[in-house]
PDB file of N, CA and C in Angstrom:
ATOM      1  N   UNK A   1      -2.636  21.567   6.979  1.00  0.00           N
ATOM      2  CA  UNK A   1      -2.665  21.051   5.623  1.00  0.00           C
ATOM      3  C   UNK A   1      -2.512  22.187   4.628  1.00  0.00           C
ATOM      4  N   UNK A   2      -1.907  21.552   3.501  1.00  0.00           N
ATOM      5  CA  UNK A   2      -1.821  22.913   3.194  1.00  0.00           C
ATOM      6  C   UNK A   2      -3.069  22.585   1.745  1.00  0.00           C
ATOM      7  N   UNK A   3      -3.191  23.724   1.395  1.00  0.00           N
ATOM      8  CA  UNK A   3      -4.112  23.496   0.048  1.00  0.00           C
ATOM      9  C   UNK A   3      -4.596  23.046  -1.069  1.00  0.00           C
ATOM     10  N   UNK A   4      -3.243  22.363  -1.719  1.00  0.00           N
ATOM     11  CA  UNK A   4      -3.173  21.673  -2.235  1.00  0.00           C
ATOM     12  C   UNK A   4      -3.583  20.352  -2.048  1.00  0.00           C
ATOM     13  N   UNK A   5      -3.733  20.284  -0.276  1.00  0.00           N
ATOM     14  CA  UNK A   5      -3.409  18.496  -0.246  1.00  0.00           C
ATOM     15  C   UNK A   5      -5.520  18.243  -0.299  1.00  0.00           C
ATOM     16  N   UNK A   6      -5.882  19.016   0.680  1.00  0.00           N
ATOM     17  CA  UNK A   6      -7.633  19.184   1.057  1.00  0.00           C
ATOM     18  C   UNK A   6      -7.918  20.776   0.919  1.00  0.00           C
ATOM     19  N   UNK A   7      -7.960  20.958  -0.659  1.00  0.00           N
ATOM     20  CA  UNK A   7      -9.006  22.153  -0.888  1.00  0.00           C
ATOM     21  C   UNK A   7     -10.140  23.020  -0.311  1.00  0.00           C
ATOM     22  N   UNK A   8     -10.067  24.033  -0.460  1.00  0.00           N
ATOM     23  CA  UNK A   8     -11.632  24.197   0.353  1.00  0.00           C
ATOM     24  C   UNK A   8     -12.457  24.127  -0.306  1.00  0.00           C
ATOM     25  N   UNK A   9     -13.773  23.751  -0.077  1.00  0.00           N
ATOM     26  CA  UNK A   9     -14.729  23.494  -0.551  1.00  0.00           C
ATOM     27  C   UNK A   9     -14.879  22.169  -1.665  1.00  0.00           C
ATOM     28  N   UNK A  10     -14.054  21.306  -0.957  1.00  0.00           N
ATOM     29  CA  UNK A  10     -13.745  19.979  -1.635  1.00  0.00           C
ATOM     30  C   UNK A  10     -13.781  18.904  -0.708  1.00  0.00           C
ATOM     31  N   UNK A  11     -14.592  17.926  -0.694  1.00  0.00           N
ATOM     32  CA  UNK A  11     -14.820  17.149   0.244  1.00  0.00           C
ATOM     33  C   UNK A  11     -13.156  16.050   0.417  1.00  0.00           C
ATOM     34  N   UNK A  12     -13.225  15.600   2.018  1.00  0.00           N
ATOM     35  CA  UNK A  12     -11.915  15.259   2.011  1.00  0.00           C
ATOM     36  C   UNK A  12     -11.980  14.164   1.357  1.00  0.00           C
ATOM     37  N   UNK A  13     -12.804  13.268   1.062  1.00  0.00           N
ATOM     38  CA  UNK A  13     -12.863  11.748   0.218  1.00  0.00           C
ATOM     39  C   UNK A  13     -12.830  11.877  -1.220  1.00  0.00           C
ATOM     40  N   UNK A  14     -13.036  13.590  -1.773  1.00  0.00           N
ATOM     41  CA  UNK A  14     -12.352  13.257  -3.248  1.00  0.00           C
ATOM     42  C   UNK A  14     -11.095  14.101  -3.480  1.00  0.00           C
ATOM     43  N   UNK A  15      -9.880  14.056  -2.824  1.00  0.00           N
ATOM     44  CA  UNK A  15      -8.553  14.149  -2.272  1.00  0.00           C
ATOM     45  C   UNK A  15      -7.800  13.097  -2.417  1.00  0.00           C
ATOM     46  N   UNK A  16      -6.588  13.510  -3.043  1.00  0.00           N
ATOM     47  CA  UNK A  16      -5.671  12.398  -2.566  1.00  0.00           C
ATOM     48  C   UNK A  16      -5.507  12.465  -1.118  1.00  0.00           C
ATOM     49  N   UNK A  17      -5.453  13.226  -0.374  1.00  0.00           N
ATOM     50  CA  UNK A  17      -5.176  12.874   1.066  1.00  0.00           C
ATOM     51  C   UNK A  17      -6.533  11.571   2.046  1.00  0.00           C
ATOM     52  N   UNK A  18      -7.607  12.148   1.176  1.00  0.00           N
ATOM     53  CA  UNK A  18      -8.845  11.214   2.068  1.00  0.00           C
ATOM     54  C   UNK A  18      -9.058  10.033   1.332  1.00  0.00           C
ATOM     55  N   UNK A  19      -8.245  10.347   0.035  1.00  0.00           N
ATOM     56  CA  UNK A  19      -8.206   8.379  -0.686  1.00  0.00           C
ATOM     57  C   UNK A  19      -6.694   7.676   0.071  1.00  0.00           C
ATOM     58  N   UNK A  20      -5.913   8.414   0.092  1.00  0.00           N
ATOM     59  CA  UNK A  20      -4.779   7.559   1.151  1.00  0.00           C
ATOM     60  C   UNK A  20      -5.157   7.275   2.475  1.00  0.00           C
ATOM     61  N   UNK A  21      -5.924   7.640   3.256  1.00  0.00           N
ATOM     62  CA  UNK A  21      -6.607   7.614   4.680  1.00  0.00           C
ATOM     63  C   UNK A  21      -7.483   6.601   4.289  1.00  0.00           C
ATOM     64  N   UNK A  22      -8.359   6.366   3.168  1.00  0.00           N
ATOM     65  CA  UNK A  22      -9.335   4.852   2.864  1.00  0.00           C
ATOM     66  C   UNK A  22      -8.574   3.843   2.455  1.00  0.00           C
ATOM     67  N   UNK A  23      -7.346   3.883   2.100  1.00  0.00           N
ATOM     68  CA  UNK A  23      -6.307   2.932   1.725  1.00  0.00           C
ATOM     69  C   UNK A  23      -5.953   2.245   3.012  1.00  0.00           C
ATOM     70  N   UNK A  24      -5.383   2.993   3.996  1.00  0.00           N
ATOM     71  CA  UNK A  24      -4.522   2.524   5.002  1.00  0.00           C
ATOM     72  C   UNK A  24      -4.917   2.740   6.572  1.00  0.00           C
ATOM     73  N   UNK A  25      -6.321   3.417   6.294  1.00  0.00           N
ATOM     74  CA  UNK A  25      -6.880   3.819   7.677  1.00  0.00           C
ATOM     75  C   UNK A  25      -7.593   2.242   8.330  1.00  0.00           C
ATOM     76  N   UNK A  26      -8.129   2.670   9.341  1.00  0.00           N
ATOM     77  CA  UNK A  26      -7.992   1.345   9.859  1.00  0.00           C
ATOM     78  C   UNK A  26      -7.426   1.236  11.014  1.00  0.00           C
ATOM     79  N   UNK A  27      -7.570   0.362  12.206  1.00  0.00           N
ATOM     80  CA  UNK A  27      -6.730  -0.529  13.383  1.00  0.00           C
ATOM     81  C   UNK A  27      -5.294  -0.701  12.758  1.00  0.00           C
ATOM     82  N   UNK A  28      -5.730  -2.308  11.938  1.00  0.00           N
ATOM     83  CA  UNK A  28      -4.591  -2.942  11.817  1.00  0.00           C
ATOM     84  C   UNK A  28      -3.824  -2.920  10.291  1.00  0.00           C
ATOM     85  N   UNK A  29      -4.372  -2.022   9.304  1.00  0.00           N
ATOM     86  CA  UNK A  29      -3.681  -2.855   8.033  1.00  0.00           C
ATOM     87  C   UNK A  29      -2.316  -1.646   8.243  1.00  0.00           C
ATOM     88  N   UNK A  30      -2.343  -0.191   8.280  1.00  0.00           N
ATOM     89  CA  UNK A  30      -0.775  -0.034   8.909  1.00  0.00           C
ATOM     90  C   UNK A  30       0.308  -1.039   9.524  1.00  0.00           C
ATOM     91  N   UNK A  31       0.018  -1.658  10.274  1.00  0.00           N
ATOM     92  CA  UNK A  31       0.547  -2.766  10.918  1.00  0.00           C
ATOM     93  C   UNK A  31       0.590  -4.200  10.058  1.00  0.00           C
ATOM     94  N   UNK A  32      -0.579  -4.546   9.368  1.00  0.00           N
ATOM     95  CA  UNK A  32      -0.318  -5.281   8.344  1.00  0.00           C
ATOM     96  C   UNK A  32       0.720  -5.490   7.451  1.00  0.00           C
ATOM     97  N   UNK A  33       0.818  -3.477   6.740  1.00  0.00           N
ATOM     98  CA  UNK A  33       1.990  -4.063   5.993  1.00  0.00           C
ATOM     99  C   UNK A  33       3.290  -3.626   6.614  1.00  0.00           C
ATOM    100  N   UNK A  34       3.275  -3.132   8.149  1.00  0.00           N
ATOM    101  CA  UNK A  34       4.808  -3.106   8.294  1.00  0.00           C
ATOM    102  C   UNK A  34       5.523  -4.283   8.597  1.00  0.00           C
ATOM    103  N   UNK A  35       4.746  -5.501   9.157  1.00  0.00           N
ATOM    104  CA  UNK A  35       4.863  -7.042   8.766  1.00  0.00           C
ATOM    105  C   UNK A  35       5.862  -7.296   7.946  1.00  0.00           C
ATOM    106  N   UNK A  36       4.852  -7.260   7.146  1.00  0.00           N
ATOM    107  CA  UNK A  36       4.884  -7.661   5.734  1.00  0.00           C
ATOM    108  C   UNK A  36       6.538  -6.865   5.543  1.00  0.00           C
ATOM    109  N   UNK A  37       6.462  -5.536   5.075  1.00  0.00           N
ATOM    110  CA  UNK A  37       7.729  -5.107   4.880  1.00  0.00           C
ATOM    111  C   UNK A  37       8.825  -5.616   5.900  1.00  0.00           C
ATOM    112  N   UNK A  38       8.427  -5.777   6.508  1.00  0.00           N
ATOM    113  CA  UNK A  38       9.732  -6.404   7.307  1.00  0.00           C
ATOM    114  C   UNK A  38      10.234  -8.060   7.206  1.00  0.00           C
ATOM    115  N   UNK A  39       9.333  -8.483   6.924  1.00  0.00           N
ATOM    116  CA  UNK A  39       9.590  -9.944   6.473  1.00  0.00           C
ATOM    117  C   UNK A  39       9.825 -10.391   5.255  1.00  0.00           C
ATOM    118  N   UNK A  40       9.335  -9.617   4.538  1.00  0.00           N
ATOM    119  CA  UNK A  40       9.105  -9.794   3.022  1.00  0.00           C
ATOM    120  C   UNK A  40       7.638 -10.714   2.586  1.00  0.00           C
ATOM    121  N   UNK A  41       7.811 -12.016   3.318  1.00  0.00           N
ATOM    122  CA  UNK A  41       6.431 -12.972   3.200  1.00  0.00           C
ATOM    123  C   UNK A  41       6.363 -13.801   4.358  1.00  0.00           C
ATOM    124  N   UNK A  42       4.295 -13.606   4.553  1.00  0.00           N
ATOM    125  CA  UNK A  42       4.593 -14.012   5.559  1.00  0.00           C
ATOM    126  C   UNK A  42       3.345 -14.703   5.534  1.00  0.00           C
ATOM    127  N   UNK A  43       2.849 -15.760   6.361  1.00  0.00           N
ATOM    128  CA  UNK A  43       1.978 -16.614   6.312  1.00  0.00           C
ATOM    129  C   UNK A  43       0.170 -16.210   7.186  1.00  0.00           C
ATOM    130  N   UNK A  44      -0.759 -16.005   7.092  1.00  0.00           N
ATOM    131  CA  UNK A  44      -1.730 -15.743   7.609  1.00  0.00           C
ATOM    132  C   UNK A  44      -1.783 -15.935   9.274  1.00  0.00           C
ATOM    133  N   UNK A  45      -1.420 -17.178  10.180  1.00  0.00           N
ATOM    134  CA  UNK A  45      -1.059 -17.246  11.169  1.00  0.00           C
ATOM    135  C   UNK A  45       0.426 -16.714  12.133  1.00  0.00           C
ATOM    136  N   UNK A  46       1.299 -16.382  10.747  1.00  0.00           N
ATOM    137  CA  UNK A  46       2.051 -15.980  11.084  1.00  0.00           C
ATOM    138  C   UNK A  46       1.986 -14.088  11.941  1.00  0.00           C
ATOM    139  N   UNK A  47       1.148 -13.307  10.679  1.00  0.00           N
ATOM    140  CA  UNK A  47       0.614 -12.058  10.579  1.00  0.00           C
ATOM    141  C   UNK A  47      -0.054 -11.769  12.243  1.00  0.00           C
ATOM    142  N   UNK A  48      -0.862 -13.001  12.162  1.00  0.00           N
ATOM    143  CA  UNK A  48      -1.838 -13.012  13.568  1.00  0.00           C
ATOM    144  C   UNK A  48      -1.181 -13.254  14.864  1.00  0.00           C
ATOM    145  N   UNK A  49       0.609 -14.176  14.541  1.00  0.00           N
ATOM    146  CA  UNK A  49       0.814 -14.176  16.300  1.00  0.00           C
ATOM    147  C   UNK A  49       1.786 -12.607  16.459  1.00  0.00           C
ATOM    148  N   UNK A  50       2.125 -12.368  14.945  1.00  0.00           N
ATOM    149  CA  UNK A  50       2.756 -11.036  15.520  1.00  0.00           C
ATOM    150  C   UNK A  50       1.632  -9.776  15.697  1.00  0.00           C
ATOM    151  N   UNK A  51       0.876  -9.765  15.802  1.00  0.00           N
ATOM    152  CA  UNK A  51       0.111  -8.599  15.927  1.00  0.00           C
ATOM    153  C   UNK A  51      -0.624  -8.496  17.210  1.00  0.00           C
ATOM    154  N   UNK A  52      -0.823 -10.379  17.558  1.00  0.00           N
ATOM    155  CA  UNK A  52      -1.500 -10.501  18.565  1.00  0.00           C
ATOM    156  C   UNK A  52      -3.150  -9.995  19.137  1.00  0.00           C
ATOM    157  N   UNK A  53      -3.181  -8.955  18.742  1.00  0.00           N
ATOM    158  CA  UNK A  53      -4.540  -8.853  19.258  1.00  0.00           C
ATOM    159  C   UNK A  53      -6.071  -9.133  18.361  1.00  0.00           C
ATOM    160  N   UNK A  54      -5.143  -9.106  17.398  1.00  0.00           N
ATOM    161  CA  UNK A  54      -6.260  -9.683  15.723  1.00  0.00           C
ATOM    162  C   UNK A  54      -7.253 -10.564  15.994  1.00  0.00           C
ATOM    163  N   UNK A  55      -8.537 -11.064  15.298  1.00  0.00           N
ATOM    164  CA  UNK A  55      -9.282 -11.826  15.659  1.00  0.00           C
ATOM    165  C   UNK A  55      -8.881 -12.496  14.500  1.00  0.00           C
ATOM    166  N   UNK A  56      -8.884 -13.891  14.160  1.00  0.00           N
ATOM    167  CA  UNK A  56      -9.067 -14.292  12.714  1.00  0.00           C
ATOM    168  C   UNK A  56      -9.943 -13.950  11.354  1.00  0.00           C
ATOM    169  N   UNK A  57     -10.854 -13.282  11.987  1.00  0.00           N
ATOM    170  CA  UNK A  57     -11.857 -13.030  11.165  1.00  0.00           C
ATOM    171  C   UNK A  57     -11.321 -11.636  10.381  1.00  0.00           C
ATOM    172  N   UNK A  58     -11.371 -10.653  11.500  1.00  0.00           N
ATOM    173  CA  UNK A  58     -10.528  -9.309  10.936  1.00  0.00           C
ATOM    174  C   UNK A  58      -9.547  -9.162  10.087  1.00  0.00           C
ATOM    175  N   UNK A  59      -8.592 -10.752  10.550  1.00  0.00           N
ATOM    176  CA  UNK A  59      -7.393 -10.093   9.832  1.00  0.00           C
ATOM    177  C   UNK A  59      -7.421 -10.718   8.497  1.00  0.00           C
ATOM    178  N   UNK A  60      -8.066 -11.509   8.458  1.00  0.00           N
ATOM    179  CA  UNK A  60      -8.977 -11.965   6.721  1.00  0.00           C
ATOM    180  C   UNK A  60      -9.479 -11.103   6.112  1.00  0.00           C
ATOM    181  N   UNK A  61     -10.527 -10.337   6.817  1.00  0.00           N
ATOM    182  CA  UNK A  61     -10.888  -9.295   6.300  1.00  0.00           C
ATOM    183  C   UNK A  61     -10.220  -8.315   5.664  1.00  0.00           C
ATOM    184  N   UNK A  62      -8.887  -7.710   6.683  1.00  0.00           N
ATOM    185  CA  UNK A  62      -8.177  -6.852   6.299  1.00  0.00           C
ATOM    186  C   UNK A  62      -7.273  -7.280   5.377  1.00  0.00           C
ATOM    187  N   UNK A  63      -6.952  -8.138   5.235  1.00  0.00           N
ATOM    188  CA  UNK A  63      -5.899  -9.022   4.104  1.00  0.00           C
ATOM    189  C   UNK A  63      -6.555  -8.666   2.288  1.00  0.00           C
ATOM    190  N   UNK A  64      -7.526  -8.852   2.934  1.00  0.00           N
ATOM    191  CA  UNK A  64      -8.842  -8.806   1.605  1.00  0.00           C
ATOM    192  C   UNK A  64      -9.270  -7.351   0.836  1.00  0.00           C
ATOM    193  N   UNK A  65      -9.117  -6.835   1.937  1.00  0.00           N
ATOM    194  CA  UNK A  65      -9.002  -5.289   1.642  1.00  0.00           C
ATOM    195  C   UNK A  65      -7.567  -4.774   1.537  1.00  0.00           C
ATOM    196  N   UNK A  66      -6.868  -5.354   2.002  1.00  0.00           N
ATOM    197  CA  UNK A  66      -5.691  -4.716   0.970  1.00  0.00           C
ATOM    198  C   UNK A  66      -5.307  -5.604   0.126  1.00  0.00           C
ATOM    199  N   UNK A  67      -5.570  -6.725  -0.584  1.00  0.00           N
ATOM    200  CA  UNK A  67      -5.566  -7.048  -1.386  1.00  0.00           C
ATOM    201  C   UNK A  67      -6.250  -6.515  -2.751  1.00  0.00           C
ATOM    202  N   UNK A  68      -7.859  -5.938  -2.605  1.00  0.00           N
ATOM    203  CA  UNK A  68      -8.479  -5.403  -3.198  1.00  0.00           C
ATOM    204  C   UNK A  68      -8.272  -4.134  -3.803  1.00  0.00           C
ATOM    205  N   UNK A  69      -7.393  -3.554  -2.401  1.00  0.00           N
ATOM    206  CA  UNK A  69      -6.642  -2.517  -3.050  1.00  0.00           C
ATOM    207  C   UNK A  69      -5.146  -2.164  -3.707  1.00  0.00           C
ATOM    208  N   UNK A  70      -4.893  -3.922  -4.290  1.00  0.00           N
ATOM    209  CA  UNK A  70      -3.047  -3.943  -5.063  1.00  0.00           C
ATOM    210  C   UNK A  70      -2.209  -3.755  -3.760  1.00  0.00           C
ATOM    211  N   UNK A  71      -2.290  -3.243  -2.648  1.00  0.00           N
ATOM    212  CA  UNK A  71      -1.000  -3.230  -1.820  1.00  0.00           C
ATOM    213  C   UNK A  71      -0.396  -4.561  -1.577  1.00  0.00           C
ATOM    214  N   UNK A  72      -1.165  -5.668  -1.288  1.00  0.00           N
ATOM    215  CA  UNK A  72      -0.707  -7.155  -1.188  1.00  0.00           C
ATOM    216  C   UNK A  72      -0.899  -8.116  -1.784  1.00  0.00           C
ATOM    217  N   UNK A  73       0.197  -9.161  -2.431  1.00  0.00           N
ATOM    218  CA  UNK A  73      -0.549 -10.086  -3.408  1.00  0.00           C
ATOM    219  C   UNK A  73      -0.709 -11.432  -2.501  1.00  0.00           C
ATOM    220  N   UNK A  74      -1.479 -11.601  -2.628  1.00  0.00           N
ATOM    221  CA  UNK A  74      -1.904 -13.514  -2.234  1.00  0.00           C
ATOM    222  C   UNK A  74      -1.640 -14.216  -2.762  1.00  0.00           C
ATOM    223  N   UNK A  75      -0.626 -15.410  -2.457  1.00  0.00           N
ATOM    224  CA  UNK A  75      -0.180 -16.327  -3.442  1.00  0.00           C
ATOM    225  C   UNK A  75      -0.923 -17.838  -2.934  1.00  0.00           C
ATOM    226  N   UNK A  76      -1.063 -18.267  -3.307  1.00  0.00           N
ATOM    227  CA  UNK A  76      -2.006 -20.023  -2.968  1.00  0.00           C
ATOM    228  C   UNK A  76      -1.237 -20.857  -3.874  1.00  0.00           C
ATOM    229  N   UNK A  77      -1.087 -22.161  -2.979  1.00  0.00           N
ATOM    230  CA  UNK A  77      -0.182 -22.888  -3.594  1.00  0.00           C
ATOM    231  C   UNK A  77      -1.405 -24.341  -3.283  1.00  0.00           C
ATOM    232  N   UNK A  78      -0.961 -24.823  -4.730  1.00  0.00           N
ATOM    233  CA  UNK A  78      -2.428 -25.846  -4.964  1.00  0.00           C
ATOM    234  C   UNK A  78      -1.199 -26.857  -3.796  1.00  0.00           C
ATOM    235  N   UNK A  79      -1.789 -27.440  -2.959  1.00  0.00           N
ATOM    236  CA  UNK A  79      -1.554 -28.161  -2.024  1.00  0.00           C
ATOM    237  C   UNK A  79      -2.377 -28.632  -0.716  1.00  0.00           C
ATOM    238  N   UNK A  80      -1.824 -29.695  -0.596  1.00  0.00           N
ATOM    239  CA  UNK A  80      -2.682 -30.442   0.670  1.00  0.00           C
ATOM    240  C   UNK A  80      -1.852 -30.833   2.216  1.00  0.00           C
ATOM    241  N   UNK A  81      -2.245 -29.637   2.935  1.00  0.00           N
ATOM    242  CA  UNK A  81      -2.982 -28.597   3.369  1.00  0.00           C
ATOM    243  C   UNK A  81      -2.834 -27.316   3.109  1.00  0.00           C
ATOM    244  N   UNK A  82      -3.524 -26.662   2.337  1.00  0.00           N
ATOM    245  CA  UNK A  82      -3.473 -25.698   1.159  1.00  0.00           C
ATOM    246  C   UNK A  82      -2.657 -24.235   2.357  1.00  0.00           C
ATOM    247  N   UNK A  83      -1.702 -23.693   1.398  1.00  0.00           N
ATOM    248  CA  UNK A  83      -0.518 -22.741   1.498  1.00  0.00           C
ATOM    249  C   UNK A  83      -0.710 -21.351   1.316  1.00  0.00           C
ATOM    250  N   UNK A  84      -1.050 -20.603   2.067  1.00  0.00           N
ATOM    251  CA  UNK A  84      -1.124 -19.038   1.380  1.00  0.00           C
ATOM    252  C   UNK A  84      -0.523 -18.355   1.532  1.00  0.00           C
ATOM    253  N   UNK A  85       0.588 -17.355   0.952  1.00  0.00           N
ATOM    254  CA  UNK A  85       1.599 -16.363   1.042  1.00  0.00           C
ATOM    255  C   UNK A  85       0.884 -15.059   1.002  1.00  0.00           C
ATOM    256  N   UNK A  86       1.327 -13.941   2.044  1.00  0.00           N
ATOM    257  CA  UNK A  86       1.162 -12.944   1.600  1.00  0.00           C
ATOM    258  C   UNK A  86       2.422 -11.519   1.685  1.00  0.00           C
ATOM    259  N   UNK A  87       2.428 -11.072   0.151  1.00  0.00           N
ATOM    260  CA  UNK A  87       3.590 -10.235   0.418  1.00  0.00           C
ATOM    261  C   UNK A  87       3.069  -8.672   0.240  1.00  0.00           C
ATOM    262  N   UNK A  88       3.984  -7.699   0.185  1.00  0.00           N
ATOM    263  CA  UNK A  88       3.463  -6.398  -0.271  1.00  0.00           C
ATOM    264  C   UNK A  88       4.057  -6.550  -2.215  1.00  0.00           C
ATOM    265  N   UNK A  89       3.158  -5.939  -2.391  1.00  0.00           N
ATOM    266  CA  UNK A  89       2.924  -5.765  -3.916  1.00  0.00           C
ATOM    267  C   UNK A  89       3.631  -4.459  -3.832  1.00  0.00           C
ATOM    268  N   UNK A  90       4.414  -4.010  -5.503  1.00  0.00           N
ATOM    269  CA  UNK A  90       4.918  -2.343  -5.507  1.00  0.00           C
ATOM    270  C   UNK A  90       4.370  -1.506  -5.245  1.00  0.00           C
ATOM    271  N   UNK A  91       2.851  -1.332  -5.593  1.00  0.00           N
ATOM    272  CA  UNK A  91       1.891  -0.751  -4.910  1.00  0.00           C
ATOM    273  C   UNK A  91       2.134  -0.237  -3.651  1.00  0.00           C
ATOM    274  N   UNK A  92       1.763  -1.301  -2.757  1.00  0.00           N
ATOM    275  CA  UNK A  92       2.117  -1.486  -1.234  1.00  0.00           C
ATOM    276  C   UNK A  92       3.785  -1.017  -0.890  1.00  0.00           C
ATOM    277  N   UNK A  93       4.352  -1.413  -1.323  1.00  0.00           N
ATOM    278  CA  UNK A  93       6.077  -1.304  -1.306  1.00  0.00           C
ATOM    279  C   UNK A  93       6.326   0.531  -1.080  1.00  0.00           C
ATOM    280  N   UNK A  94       5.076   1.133  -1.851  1.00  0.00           N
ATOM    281  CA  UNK A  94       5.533   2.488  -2.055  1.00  0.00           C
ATOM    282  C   UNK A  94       5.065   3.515  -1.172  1.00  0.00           C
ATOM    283  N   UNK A  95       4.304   2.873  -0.395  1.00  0.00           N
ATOM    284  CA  UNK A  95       3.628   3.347   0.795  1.00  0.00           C
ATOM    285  C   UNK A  95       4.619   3.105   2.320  1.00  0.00           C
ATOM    286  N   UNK A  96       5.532   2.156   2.066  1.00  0.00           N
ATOM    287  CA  UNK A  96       6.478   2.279   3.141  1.00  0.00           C
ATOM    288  C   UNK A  96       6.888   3.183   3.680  1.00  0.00           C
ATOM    289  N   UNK A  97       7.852   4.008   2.906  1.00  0.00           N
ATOM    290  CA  UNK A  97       8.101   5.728   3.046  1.00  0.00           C
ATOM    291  C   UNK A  97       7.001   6.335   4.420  1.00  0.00           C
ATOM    292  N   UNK A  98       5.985   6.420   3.294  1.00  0.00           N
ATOM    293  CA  UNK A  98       5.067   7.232   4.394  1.00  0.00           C
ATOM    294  C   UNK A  98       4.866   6.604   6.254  1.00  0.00           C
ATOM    295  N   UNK A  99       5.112   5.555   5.724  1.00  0.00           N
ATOM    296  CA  UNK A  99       4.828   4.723   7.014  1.00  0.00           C
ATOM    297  C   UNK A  99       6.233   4.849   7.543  1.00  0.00           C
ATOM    298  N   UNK A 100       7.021   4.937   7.121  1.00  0.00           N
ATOM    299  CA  UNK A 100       8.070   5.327   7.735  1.00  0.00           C
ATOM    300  C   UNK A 100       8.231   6.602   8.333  1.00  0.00           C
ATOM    301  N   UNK A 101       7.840   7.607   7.336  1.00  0.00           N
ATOM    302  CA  UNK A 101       7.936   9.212   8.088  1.00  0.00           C
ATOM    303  C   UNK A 101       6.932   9.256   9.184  1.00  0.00           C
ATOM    304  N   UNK A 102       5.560   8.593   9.060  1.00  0.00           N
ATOM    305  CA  UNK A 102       4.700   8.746  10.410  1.00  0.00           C
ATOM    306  C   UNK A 102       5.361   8.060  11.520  1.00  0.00           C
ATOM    307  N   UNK A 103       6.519   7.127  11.242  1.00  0.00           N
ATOM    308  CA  UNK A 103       6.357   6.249  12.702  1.00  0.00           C
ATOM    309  C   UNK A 103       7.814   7.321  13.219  1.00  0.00           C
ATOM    310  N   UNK A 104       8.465   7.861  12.115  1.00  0.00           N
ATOM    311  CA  UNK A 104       9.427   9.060  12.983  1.00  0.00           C
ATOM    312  C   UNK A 104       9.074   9.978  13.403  1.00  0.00           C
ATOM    313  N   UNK A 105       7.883  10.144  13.109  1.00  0.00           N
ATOM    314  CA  UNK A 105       7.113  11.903  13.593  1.00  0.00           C
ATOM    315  C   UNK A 105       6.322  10.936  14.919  1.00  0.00           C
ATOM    316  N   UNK A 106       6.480  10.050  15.214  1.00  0.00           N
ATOM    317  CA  UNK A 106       6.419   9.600  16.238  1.00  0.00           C
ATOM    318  C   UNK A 106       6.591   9.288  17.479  1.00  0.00           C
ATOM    319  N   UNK A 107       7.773   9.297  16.705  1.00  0.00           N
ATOM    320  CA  UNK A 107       9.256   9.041  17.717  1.00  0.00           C
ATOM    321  C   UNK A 107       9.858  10.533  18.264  1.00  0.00           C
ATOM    322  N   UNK A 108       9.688  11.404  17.174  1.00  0.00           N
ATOM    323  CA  UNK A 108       9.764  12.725  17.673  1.00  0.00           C
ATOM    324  C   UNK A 108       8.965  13.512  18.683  1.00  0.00           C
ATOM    325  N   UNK A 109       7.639  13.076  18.276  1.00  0.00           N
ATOM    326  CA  UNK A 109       6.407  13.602  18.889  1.00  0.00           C
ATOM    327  C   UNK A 109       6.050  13.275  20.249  1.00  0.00           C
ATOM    328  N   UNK A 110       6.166  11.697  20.705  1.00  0.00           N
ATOM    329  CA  UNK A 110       5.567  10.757  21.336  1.00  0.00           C
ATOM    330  C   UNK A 110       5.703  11.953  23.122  1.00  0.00           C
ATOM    331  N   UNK A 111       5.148  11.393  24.049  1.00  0.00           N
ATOM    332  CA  UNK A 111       5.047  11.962  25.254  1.00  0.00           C
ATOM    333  C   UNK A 111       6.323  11.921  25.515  1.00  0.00           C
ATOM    334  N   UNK A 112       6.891  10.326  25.476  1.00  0.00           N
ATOM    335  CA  UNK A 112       8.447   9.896  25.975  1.00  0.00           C
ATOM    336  C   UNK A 112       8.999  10.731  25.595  1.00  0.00           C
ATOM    337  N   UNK A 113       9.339  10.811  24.113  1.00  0.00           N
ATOM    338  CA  UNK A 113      10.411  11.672  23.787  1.00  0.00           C
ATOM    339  C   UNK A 113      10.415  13.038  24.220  1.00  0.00           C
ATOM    340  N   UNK A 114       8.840  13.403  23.991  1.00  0.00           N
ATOM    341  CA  UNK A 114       9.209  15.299  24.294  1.00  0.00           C
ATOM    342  C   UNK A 114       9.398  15.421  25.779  1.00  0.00           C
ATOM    343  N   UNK A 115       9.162  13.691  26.961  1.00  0.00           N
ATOM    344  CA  UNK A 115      10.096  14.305  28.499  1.00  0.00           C
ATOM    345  C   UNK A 115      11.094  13.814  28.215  1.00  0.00           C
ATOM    346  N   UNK A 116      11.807  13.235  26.936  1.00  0.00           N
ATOM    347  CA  UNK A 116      13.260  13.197  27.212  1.00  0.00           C
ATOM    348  C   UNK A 116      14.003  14.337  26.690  1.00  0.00           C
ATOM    349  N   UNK A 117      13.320  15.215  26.197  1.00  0.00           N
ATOM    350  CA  UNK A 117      14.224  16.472  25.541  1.00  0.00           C
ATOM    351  C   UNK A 117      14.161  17.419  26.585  1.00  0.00           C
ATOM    352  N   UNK A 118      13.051  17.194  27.233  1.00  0.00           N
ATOM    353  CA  UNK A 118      12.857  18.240  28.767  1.00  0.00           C
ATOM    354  C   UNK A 118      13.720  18.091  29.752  1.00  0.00           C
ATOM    355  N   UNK A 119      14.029  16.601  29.611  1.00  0.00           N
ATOM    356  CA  UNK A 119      15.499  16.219  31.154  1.00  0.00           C
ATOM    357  C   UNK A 119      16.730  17.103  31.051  1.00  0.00           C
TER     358      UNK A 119
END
């Protein structure tokens, strides 16, 4: 890291680096919004069969928390049997990037790849 990002003698939670890690840290909301970005909108059961391992409860939870934190808006549609959308907000939208460069430093990094550069 370099200095700028976690100071010394500066705790990492008053950082932008340890407030982006309380944003998006977590199991599943990474995965939440790459969903989301990839679908554009997507429905609460929908979220849950692609993720698969979610409990219902969690992924309410986590919906809620990134909602709380502007990355996703909740839309409810007055109806019977009531409708809920959830998309990424610009907020959320702008965090893609990053989620993009981690999942290539991934792909770079991963075990697979560094024995496929070894073959």
């Amino acid at each position: 890291m370099s200095e700028t990002c976690v100071p010394t003698g500066v705790g990492l939670k008053d950082t932008g680096f340890g407030y982006t890690l309380s944003i998006i840290g977590g199991k599943y909301k990474m995965i939440i919004m790459y969903w989301l970005a990839e679908n554009k909108v997507m429905r609460h059961n929908e979220l849950k069969r692609c993720i698969g391992t979610i409990s219902f409860k969690t992924l309410s939870v986590m919906l809620k928390e990134l909602e709380a934190d502007d990355l996703i808006i909740r839309k409810e549609f007055p109806q019977i049997p009531p409708k809920v959308e959830y998309s990424l907000s610009e907020r959320g939208l702008s965090l893609i990037p990053v989620l993009n460069m981690m999942c290539e430093w991934g792909e770079q990094n991963s075990t697979s790849a560094l024995e496929e550069v070894q073959r």
